[in-house]
C-alpha atoms as a PDB file:
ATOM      1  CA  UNK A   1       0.000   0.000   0.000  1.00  0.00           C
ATOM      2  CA  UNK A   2       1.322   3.735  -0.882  1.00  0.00           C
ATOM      3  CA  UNK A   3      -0.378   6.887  -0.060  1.00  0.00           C
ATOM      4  CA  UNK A   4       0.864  10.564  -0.809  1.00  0.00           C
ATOM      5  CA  UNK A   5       0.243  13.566   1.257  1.00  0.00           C
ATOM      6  CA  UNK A   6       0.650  16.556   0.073  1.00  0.00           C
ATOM      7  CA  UNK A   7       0.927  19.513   2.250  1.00  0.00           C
ATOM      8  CA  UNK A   8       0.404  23.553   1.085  1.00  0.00           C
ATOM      9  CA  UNK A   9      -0.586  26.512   2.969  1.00  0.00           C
ATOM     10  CA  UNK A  10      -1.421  25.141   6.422  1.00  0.00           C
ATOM     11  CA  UNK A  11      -1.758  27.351   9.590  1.00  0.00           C
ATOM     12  CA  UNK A  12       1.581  27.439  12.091  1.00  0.00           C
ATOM     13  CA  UNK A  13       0.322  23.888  13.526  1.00  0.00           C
ATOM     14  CA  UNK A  14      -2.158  21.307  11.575  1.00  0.00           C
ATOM     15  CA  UNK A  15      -3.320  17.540  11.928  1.00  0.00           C
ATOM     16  CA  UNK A  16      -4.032  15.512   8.807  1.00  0.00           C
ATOM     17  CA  UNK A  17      -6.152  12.559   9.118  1.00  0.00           C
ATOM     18  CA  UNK A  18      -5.167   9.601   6.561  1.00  0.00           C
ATOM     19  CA  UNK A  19      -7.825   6.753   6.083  1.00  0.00           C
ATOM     20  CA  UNK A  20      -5.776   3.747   7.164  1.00  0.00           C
ATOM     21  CA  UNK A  21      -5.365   5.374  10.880  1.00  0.00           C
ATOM     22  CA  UNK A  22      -2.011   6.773  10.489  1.00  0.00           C
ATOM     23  CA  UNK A  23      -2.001  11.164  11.153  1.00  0.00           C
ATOM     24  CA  UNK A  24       0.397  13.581   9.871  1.00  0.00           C
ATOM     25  CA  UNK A  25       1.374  16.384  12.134  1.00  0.00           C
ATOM     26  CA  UNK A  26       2.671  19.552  10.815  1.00  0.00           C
ATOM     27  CA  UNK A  27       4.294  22.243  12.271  1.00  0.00           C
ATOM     28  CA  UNK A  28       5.812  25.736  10.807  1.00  0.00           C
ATOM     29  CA  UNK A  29       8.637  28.200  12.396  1.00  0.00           C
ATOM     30  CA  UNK A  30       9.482  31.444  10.601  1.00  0.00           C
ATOM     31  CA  UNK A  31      12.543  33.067  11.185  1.00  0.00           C
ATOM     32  CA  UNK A  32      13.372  36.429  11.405  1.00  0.00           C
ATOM     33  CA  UNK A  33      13.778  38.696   7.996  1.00  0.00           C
ATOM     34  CA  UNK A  34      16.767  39.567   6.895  1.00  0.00           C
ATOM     35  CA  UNK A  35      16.280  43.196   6.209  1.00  0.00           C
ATOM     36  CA  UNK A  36      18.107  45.231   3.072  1.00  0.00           C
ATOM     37  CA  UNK A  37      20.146  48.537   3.087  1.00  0.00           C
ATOM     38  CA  UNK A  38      17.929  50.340   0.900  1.00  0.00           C
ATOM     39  CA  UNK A  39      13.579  50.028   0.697  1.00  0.00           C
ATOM     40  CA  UNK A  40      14.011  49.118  -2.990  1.00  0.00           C
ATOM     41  CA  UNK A  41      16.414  45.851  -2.168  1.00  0.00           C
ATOM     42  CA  UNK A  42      14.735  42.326  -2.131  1.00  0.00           C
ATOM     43  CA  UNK A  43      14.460  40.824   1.320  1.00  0.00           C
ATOM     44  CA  UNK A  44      15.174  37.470   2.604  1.00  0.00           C
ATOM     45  CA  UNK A  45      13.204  35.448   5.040  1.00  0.00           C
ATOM     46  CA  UNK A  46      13.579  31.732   6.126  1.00  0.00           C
ATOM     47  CA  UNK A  47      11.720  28.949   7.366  1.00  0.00           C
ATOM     48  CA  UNK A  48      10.795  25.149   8.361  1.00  0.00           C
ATOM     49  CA  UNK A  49       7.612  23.061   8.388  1.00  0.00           C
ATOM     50  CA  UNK A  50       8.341  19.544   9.631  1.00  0.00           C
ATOM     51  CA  UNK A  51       5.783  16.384   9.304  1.00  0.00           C
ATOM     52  CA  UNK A  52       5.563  14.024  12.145  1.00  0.00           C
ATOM     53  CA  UNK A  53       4.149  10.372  10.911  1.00  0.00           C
ATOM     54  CA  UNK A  54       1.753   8.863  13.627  1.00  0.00           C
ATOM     55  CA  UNK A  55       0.462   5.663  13.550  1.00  0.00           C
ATOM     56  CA  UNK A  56      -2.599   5.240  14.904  1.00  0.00           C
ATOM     57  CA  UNK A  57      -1.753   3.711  18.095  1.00  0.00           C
ATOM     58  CA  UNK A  58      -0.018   7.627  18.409  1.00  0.00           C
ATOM     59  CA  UNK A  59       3.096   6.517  17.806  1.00  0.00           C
ATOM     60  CA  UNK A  60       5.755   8.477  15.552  1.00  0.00           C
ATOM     61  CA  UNK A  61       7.142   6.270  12.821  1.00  0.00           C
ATOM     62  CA  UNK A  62       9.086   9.301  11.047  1.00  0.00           C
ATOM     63  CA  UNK A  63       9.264  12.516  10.352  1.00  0.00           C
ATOM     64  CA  UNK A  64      10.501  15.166   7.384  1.00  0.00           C
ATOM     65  CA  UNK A  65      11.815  18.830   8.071  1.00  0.00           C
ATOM     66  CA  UNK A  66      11.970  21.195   4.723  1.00  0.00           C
ATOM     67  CA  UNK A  67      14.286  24.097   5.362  1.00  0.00           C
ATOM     68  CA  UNK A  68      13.711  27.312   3.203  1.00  0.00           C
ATOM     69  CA  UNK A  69      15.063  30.170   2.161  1.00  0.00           C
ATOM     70  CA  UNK A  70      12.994  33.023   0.098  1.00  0.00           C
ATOM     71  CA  UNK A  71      13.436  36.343  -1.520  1.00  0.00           C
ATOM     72  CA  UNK A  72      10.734  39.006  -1.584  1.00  0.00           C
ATOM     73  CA  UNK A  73       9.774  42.443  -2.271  1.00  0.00           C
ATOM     74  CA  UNK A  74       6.611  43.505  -1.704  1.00  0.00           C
ATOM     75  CA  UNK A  75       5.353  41.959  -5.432  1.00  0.00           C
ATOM     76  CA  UNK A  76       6.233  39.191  -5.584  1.00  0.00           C
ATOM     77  CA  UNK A  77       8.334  36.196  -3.888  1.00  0.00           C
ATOM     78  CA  UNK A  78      10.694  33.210  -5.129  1.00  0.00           C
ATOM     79  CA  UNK A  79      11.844  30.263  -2.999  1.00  0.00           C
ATOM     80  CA  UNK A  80      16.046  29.855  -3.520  1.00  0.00           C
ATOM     81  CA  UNK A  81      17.056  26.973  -1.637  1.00  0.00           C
ATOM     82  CA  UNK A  82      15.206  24.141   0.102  1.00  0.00           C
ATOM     83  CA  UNK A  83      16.891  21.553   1.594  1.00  0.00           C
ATOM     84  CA  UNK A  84      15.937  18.958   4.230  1.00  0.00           C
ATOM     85  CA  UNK A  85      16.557  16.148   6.754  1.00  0.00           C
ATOM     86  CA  UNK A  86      14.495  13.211   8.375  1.00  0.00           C
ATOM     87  CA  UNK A  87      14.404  11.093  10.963  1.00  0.00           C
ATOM     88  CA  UNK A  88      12.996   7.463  11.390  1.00  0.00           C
ATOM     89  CA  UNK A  89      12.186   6.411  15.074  1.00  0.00           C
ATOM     90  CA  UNK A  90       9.873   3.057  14.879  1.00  0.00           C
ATOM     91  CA  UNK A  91      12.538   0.262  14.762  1.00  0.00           C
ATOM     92  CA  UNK A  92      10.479  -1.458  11.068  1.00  0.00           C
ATOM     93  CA  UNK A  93      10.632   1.968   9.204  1.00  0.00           C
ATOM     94  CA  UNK A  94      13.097   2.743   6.915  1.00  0.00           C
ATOM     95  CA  UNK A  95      13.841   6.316   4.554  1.00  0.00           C
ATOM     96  CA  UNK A  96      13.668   5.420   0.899  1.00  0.00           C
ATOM     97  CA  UNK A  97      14.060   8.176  -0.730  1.00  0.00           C
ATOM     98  CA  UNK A  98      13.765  12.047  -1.056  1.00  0.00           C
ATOM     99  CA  UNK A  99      14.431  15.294  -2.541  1.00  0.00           C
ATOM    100  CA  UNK A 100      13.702  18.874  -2.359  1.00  0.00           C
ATOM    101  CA  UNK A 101      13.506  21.960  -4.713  1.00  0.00           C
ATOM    102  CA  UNK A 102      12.354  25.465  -5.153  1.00  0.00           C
ATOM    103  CA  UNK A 103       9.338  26.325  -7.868  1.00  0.00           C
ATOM    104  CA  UNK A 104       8.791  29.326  -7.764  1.00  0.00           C
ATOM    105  CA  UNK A 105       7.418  30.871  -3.859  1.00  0.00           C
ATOM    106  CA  UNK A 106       7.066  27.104  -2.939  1.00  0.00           C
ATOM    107  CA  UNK A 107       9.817  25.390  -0.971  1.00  0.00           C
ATOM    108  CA  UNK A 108       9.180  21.852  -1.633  1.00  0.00           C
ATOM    109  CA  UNK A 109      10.018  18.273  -0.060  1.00  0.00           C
ATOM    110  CA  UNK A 110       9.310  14.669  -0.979  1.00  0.00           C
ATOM    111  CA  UNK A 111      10.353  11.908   1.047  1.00  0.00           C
ATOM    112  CA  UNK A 112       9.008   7.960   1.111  1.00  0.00           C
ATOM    113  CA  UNK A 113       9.660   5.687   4.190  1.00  0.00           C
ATOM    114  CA  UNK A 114       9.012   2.032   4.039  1.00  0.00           C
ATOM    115  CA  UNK A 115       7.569  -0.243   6.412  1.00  0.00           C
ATOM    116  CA  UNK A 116       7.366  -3.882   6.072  1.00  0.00           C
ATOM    117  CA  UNK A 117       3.756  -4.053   4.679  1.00  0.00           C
ATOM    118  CA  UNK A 118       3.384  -0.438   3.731  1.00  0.00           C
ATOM    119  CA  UNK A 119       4.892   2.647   1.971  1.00  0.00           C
ATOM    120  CA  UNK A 120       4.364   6.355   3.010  1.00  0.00           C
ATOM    121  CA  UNK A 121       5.255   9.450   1.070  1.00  0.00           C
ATOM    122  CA  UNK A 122       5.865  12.675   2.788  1.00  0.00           C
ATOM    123  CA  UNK A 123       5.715  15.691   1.124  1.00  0.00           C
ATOM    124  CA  UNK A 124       6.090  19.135   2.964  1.00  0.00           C
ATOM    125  CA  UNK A 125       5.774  22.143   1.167  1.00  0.00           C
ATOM    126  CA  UNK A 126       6.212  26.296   2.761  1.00  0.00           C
ATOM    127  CA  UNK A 127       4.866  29.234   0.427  1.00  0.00           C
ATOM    128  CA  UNK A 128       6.443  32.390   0.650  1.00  0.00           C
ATOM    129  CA  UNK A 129       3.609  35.571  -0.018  1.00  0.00           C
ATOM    130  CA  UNK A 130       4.751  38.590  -1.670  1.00  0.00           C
ATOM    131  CA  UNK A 131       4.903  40.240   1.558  1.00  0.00           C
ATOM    132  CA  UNK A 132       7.203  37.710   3.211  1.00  0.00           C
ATOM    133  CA  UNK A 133       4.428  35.548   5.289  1.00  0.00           C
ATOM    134  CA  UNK A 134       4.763  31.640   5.534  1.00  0.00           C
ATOM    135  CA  UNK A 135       2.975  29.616   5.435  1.00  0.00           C
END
């Protein structure tokens, strides 16, 4: 069994329900803005949104951080690097495979895990507004 999750503009803290019990909890920090010389200079601001795999006895199998970095000025933003990192803790689960990228204000992260008699894909994504705002 596979599923795919696929995670855009959620508040700073959000629970997603998948239909074979297992939960998906997400979580968003925003870092402070880097702030230009001059008013008319692009402006940098950074973030993270990790996803925390539950199983449905409420215990975490895995989880994926995406780390961002974003450029914006007021009309418009652009995601420039996105990296991230996991970490299995159920003793059966194992990282497959990932990757992350930028497209255009979207930070974006895909990551599968495996489990003996199932397969879960992670994917964590942070949008950068115009205005700097995560989310």
């Amino acid at each position: 069994m596979f599923s795919c999750l696929s995670a855009t503009a959620f508040a700073d803290d959000d629970i997603i329900y998948l239909d074979d019990g297992y939960y998906i909890v997400y979580t968003l920090e925003q870092e402070a803005v880097i702030q230009p010389n001059s008013v008319n200079e692009t402006r940098v601001v950074k973030g993270s949104r990790t996803g925390y795999l539950y199983n449905s006895s409420d215990e975490m199998m895995a989880s994926v951080t995406l780390n961002a970095t974003f450029q914006y000025d007021g009309a418009s933003a652009e995601a420039t690097k996105a990296t991230y990192n996991y970490h299995v803790y159920a003793d059966d689960w194992r990282f497959d495979s990932g990757q992350s990228y930028c497209s255009g204000n979207q930070a974006i992260a895909r990551v599968v895990f495996n489990a003996p008699v199932i397969d879960k894909a992670l994917t964590v994504t942070i949008t950068c507004s115009p205005d700097g705002e995560l989310s």
